[in-house]
Protein backbone atom coordinates (compact mmCIF):
# COMPACT_ATOMS: atom_id res chain seq x y z
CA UNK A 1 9.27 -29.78 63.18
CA UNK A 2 9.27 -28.91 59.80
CA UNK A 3 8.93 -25.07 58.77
CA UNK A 4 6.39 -23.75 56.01
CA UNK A 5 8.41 -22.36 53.09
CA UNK A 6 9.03 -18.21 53.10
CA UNK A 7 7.31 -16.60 50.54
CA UNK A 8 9.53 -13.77 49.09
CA UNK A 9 8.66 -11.33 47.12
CA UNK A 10 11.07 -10.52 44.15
CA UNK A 11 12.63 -7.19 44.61
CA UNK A 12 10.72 -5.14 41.92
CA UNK A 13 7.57 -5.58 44.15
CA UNK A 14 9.12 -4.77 47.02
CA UNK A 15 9.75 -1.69 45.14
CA UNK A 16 6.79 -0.96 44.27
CA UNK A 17 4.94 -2.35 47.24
CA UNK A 18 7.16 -0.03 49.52
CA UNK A 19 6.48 3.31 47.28
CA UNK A 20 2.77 2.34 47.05
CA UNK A 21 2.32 2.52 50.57
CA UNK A 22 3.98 5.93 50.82
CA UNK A 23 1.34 6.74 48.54
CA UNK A 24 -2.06 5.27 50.42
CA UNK A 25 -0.28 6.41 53.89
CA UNK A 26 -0.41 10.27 51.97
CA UNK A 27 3.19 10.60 52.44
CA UNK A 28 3.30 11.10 48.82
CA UNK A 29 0.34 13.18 47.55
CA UNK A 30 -0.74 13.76 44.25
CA UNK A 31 1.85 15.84 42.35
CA UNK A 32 4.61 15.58 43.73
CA UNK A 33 7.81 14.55 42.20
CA UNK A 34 9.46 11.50 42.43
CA UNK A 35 13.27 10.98 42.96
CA UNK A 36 14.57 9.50 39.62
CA UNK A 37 15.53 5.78 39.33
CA UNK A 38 19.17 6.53 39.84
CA UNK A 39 18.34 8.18 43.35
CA UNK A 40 15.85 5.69 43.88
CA UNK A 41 17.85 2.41 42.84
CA UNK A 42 20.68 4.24 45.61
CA UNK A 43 18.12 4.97 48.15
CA UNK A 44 16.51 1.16 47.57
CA UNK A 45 19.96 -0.53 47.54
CA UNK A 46 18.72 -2.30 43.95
CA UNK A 47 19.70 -2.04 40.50
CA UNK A 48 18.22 0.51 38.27
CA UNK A 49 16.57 -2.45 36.02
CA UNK A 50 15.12 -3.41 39.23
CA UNK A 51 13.77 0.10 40.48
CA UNK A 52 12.11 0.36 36.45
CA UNK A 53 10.18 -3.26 36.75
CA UNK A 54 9.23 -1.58 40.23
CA UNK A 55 7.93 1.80 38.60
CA UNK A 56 6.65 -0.24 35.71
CA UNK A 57 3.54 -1.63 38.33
CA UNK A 58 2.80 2.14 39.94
CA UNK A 59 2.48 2.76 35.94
CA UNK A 60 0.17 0.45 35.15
CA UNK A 61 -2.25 0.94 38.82
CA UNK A 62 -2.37 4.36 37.93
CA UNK A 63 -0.45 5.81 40.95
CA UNK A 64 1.95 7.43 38.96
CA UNK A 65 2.80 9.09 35.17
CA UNK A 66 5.50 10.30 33.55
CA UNK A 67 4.60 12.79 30.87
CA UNK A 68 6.82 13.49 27.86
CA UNK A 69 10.13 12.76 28.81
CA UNK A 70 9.49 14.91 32.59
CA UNK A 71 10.04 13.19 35.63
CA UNK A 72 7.91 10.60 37.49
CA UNK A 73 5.27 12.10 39.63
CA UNK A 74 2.46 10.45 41.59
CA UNK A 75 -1.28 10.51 40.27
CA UNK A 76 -4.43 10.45 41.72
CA UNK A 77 -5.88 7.10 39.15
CA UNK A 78 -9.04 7.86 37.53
CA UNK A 79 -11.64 5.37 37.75
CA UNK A 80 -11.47 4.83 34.03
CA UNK A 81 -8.41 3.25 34.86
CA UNK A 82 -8.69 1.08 37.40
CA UNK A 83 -12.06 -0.63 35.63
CA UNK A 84 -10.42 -2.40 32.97
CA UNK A 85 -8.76 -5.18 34.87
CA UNK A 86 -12.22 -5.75 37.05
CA UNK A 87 -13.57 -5.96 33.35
CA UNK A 88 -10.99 -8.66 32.13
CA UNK A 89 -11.67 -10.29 35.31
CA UNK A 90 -15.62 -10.43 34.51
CA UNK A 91 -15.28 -12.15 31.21
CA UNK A 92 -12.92 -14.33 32.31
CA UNK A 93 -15.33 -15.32 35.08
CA UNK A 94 -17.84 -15.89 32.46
CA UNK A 95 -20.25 -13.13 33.82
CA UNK A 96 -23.39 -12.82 31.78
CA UNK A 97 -25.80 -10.49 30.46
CA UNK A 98 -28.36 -11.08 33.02
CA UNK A 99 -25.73 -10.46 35.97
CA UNK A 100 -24.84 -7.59 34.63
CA UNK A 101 -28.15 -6.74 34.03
CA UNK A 102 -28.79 -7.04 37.59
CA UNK A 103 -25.98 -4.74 39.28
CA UNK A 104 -27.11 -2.12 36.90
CA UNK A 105 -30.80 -2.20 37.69
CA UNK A 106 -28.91 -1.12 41.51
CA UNK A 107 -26.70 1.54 39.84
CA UNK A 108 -27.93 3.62 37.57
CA UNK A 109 -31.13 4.52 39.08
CA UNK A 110 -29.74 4.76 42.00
CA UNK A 111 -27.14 7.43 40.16
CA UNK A 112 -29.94 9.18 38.56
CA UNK A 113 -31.36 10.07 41.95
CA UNK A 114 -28.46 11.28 43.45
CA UNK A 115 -27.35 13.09 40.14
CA UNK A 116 -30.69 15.13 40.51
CA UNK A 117 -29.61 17.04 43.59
CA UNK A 118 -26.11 17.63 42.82
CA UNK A 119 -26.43 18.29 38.78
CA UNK A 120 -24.89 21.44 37.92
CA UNK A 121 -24.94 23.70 35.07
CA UNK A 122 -22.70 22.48 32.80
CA UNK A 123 -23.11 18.44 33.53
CA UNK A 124 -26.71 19.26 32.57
CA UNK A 125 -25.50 20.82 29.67
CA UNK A 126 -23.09 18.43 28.60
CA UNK A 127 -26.02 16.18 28.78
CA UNK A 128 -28.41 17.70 26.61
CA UNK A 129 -26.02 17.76 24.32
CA UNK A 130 -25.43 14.57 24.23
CA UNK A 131 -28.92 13.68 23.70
CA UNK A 132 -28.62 16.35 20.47
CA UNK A 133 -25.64 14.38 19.05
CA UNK A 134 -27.36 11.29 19.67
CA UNK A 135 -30.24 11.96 17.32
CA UNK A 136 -27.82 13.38 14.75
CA UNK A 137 -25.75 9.85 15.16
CA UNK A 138 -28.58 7.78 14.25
CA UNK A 139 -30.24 9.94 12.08
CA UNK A 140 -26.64 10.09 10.25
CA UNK A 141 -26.76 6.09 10.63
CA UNK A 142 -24.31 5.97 12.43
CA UNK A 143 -23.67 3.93 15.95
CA UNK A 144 -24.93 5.35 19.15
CA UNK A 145 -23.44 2.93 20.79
CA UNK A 146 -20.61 5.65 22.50
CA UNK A 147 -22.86 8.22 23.20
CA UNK A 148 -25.16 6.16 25.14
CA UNK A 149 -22.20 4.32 27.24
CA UNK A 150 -21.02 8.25 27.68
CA UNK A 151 -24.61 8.96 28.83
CA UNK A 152 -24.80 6.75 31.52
CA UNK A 153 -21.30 8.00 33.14
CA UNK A 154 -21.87 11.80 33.04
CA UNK A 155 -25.15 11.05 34.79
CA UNK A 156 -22.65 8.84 36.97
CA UNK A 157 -20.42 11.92 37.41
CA UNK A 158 -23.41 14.20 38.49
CA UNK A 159 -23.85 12.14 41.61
CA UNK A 160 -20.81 13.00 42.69
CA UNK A 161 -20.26 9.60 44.82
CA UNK A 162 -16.92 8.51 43.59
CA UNK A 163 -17.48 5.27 45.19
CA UNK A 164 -20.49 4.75 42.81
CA UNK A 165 -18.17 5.73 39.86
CA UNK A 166 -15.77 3.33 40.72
CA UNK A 167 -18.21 0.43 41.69
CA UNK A 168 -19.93 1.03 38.32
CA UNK A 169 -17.05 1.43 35.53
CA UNK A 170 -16.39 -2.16 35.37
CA UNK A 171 -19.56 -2.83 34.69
CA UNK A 172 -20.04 -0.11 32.03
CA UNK A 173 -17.05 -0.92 30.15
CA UNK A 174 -18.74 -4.65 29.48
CA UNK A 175 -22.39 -2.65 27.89
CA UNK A 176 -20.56 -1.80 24.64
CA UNK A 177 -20.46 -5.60 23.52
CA UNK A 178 -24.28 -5.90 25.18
CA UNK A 179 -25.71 -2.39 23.05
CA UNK A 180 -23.79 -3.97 20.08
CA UNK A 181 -25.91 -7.09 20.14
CA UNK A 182 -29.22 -5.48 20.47
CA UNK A 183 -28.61 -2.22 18.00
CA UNK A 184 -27.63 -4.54 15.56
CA UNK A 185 -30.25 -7.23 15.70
CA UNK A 186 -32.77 -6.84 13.02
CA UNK A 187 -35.72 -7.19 15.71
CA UNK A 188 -34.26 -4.30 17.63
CA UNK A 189 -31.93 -2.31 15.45
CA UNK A 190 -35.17 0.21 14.35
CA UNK A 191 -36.87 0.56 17.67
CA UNK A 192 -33.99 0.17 20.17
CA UNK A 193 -32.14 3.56 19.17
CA UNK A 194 -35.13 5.85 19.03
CA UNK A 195 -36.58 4.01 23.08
CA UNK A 196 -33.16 4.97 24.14
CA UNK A 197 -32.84 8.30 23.25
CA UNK A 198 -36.73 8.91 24.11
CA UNK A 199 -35.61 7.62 27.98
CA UNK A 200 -32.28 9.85 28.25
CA UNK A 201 -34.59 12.47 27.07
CA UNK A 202 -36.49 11.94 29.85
CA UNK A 203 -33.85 11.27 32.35
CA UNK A 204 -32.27 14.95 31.24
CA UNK A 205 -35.58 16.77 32.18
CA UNK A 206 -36.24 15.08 35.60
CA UNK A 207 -32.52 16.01 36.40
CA UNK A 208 -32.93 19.48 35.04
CA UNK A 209 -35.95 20.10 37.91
CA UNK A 210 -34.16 18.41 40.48
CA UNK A 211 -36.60 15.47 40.99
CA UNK A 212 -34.72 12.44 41.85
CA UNK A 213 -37.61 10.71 42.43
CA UNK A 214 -38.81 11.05 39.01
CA UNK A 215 -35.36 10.62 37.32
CA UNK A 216 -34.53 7.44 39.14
CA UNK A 217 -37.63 6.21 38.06
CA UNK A 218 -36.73 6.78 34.20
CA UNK A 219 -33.58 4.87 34.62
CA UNK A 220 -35.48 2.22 36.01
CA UNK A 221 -37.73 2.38 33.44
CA UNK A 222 -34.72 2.57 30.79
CA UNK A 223 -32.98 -0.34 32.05
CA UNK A 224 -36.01 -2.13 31.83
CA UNK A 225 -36.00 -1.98 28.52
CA UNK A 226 -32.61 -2.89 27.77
CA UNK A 227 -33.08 -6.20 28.94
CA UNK A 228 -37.05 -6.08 27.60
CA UNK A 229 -35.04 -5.72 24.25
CA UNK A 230 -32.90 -8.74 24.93
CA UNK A 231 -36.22 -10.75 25.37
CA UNK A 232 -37.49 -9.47 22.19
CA UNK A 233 -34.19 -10.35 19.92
CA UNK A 234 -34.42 -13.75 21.58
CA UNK A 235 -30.79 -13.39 22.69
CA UNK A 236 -29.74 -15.76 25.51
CA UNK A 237 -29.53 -13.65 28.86
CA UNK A 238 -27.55 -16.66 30.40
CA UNK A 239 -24.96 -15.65 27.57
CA UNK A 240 -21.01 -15.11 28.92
CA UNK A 241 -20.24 -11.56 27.84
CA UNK A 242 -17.86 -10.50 25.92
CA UNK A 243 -14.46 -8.48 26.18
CA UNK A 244 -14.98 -4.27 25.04
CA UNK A 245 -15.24 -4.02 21.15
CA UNK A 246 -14.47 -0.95 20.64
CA UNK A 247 -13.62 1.53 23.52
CA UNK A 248 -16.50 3.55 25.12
CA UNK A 249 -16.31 7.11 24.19
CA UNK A 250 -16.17 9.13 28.06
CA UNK A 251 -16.28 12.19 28.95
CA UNK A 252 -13.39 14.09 29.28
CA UNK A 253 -11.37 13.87 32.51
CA UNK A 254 -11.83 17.07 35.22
């Protein structure tokens, strides 16, 4: 009988795999303070090196920070940090505009409608003025590109459905190569800009009266004519996407 070979992990992950589930089992909550990697490395059994490779992946997943020289602590990851290897993984699976296209036409209306009941004050205002800086941007000439992609995720925030923030930043993070296309194509580049900015106007006043009915309509609507712009520039919708140009400017974390 022959035996199927073990598959062993090398020590780092066991690390990290081990401290990870502390995490997910809520043994370890956000805030709290880690031992350092000379208590851990005892604790473990392991070399320091080791225990730092381990830490290294909690780093990078988000689960925990070390800030300025303090101590390790464990963090509650923000979505905007867990999108960008689903992202990487897109383009690398060749995803294209169309597909993407697609998920969205699901998502943002669909975020629109529950952002109209649960809007409050200050996401609404953050909004309009957004919309405000918007105009000045292109009426400055200069690219709207990051207000828009910051558009579409405070009206993400407003639904307050973290899963729908965290099924949709992925996504989001590929529209800044998409916009850049179309705001820059001279068949779009005039009337693209002033559509969008007409819609999110739009979009701002159903959410401001609380009618998701009417606001998930607009995004509709406005996602229509993203792609309806793609048609006109004659770009390929069967086109792979590309990686982020630039980085999407978000709002600030709460």
């Amino acid at each position: 009988m022959a035996f199927a070979r073990l598959a062993i992990l090398p020590t780092y992950k066991v690390v990290s795999d081990t401290i990870e589930r502390e995490i997910l089992a809520g043994r370890l909550t956000a805030g709290d303070i880690l031992p350092t990697e000379t208590e851990l490395a005892d604790q473990f059994g392991v070399t320091r090196h080791t225990v730092r490779e381990g830490i290294r992946i909690l780093e990078q997943s988000g689960l925990v920070r070390r800030e300025a020289g303090r101590r390790l602590y464990v963090a509650e990851p923000h979505y905007g940090d867990l999108a960008p290897r689903l992202s990487r993984a897109m383009v690398m699976q060749r995803v294209t505009f169309r597909e993407l296209w697609e998920v969205s036409m699901d998502l943002e209306p669909s975020a629109a409608a529950h952002a109209a009941v649960r809007i409050d004050a200050d996401r609404l205002a953050q909004l309009r003025a957004n919309v405000m800086a918007t105009e000045q941007a292109l009426a400055a000439g200069a690219s709207i590109i990051p207000l828009d992609v910051a558009f579409h995720i405070l009206v993400a925030e407003a639904a307050g459905n973290r899963a729908l923030l965290l099924a949709r930043e992925p996504v989001t993070q590929l529209f800044y190569p998409a916009l850049e296309r179309l705001f820059t194509h001279p068949k779009t580049a005039s009337v693209g800009p002033r559509r969008l900015i007409e819609a999110h106007r739009r979009i701002v006043d159903a959410l401001a009266d609380g009618d998701a009915t009417l606001a998930r309509e607009w995004m509709r609507k406005h996602m229509v004519d993203f792609r309806r712009g793609y048609d006109t520039a004659g770009l390929d919708l069967d086109d792979a996407l590309e990686a982020t140009a630039a980085p999407p400017a978000a709002p600030a974390r709460r």
